[in-house]
Protein backbone atom coordinates (compact mmCIF):
# COMPACT_ATOMS: atom_id res chain seq x y z
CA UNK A 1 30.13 4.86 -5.30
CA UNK A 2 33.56 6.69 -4.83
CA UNK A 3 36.15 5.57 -2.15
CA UNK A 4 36.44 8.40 -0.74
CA UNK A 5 35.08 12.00 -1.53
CA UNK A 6 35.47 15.79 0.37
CA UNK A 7 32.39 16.35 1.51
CA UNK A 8 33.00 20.88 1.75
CA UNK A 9 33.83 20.56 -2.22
CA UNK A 10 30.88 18.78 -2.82
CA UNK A 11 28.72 20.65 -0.79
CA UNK A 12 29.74 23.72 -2.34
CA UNK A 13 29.06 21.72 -5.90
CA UNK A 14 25.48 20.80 -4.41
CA UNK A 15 26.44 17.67 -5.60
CA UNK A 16 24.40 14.61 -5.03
CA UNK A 17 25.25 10.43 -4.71
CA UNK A 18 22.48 8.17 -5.53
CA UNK A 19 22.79 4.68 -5.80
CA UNK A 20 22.76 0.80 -4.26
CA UNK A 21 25.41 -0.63 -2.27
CA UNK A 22 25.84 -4.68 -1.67
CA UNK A 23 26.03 -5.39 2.25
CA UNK A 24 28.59 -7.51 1.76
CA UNK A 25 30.94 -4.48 1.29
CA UNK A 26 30.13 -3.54 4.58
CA UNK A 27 31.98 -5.33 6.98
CA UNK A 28 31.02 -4.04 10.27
CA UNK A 29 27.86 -4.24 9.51
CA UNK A 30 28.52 -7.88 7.98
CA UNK A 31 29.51 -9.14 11.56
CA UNK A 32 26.04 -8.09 12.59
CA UNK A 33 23.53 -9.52 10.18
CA UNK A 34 22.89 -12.93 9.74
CA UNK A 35 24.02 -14.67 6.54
CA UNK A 36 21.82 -14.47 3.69
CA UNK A 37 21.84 -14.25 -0.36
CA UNK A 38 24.85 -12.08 -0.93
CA UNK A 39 23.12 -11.27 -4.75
CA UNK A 40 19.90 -9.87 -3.42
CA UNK A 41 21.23 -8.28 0.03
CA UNK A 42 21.93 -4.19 -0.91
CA UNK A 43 21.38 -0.84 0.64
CA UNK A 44 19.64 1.52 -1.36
CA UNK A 45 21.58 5.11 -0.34
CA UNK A 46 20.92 8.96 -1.17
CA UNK A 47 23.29 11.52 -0.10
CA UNK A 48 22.76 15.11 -1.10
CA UNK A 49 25.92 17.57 -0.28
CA UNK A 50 24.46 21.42 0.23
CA UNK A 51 25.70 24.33 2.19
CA UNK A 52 22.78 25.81 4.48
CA UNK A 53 21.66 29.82 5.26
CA UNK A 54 24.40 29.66 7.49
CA UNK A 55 27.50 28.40 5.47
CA UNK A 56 27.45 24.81 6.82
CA UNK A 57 28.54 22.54 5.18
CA UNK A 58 25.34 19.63 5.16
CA UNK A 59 25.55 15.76 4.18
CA UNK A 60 21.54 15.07 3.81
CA UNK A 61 21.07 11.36 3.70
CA UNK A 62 18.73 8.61 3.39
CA UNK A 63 19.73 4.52 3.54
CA UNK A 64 16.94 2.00 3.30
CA UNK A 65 17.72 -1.78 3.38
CA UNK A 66 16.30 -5.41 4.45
CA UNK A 67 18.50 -6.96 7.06
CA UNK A 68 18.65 -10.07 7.98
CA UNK A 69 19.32 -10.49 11.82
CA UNK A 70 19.23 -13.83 14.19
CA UNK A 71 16.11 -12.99 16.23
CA UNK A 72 17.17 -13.42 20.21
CA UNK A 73 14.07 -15.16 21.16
CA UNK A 74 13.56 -17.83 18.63
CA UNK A 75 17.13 -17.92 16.68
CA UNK A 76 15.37 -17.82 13.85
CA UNK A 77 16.22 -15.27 10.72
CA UNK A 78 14.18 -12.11 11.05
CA UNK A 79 14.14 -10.25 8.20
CA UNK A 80 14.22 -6.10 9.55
CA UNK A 81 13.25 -3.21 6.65
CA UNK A 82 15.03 -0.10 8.13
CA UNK A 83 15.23 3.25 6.51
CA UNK A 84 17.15 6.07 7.87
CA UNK A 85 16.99 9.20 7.10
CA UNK A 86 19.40 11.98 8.53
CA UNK A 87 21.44 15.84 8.33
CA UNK A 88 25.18 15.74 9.64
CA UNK A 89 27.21 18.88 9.41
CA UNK A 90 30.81 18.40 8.30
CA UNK A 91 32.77 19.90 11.73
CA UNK A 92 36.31 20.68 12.57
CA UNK A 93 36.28 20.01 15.93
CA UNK A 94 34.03 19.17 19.22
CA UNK A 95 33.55 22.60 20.05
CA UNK A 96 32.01 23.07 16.29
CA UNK A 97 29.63 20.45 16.87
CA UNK A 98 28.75 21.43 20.18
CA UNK A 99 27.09 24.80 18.63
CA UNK A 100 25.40 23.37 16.01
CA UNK A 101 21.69 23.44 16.21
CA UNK A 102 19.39 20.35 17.15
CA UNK A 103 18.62 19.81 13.45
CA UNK A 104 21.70 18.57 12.81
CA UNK A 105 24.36 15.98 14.18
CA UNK A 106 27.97 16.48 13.74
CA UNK A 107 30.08 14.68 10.83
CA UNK A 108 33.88 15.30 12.18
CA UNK A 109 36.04 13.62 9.18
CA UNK A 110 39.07 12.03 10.81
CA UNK A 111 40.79 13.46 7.43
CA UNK A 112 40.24 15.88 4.43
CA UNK A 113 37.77 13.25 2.95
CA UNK A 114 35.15 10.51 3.77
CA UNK A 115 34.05 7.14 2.50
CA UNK A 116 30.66 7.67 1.56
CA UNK A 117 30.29 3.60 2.00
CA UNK A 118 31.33 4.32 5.85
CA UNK A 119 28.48 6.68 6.47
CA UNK A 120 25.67 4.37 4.61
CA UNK A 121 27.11 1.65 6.81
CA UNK A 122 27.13 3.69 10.04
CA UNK A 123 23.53 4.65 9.96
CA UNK A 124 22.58 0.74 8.81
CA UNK A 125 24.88 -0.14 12.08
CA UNK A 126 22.35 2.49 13.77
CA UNK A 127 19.11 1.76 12.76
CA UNK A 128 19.88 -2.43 14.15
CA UNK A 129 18.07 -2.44 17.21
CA UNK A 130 20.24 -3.62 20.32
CA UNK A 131 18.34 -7.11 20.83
CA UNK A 132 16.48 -7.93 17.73
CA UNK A 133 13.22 -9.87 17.99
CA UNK A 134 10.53 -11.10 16.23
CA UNK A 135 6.85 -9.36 16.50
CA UNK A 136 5.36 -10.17 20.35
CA UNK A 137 3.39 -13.47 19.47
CA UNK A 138 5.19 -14.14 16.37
CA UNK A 139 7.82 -16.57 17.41
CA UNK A 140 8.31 -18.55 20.49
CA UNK A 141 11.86 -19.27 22.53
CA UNK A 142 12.37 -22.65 22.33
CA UNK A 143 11.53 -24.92 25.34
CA UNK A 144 14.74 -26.73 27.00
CA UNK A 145 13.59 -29.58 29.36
CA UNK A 146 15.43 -32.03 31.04
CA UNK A 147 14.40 -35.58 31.83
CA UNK A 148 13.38 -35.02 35.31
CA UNK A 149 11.46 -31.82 34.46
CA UNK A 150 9.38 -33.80 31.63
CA UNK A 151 8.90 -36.86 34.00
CA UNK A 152 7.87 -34.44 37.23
CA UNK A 153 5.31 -32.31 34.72
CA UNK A 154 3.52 -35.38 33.14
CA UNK A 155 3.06 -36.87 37.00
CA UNK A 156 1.73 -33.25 38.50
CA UNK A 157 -0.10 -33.25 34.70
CA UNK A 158 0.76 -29.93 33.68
CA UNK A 159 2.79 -28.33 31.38
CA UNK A 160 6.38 -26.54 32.24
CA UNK A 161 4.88 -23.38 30.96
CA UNK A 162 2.91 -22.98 34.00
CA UNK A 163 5.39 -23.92 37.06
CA UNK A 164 8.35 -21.52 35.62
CA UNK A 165 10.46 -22.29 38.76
CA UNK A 166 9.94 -26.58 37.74
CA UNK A 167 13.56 -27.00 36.40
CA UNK A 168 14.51 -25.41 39.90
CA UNK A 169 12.13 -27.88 42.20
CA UNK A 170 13.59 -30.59 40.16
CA UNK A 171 17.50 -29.43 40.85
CA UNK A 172 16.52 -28.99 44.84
CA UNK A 173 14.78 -32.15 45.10
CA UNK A 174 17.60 -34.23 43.67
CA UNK A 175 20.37 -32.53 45.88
């Protein structure tokens, strides 16, 4: 994959990138996953550069990739298949991109060219969902007891998970 490429030129090439990119040379998105096996970690990446009816200049995209996030409810690895697939239309300005039809979402290049390794990594960074979790019913958030809380559920003879507020009754009746 180039560094960097102008995205008008190629679009008026009809030019296409296809190709696999290792995660680890994405570092935003690095800080998000969890660590895993650098070797067999990748992003699998199409980009096809086209003008439409209308002159626009089009980046038509699909990313697909395994990542490997720490699941919030069990802190376990949870391994998430995402595929993306998406138009942007290569804008000068905010006003450009606030006429452009629904189809599309604005690509405004801060210069001349992009970095077509930015945009695979942007729509990874968008397809992570904001808490990632394990199916409902396929993980469990680990149980934190204290002493008290163990020794007041084994005399009442029931377990925590069905007196929620137990840790609580056990703070009030000590203080």
């Amino acid at each position: 994959m180039p560094h960097s490429v102008d995205p008008r030129r190629l679009a008026e090439l009809s030019r296409e990138l296809v190709g696999t990119l290792a995660l680890e040379r994405l570092p935003r998105l690095a800080a998000v996953v969890a660590p895993a096996d650098p070797a067999a970690d990748y992003a699998s990446y199409r980009l096809r550069f086209r003008r439409d009816a209308s002159g626009r200049d089009l980046v038509e995209g699909e990313v697909a990739a395994t990542l490997h996030l720490r699941c919030e409810r069990c802190s376990q690895t949870l391994e998430l298949p995402v595929a993306s697939a998406f138009t942007l239309a290569v804008v000068d300005g905010l006003d450009e991109a606030a006429q452009l039809p629904d189809a599309y979402d604005p690509l405004l290049p801060e210069e001349a060219t992009l970095d077509p390794a930015a945009l695979v990594e942007d729509e990874l960074l968008l397809a992570v969902p904001a808490v990632p979790r394990h199916a409902e019913g396929a993980c469990r958030a680990p149980r934190y007891a204290s002493a008290d809380q163990q020794a007041d559920d084994e005399h009442a003879g029931a377990p925590a998970d069905n007196k929620p507020f137990a840790v609580l009754e056990s703070l009030k009746r000590r203080h």
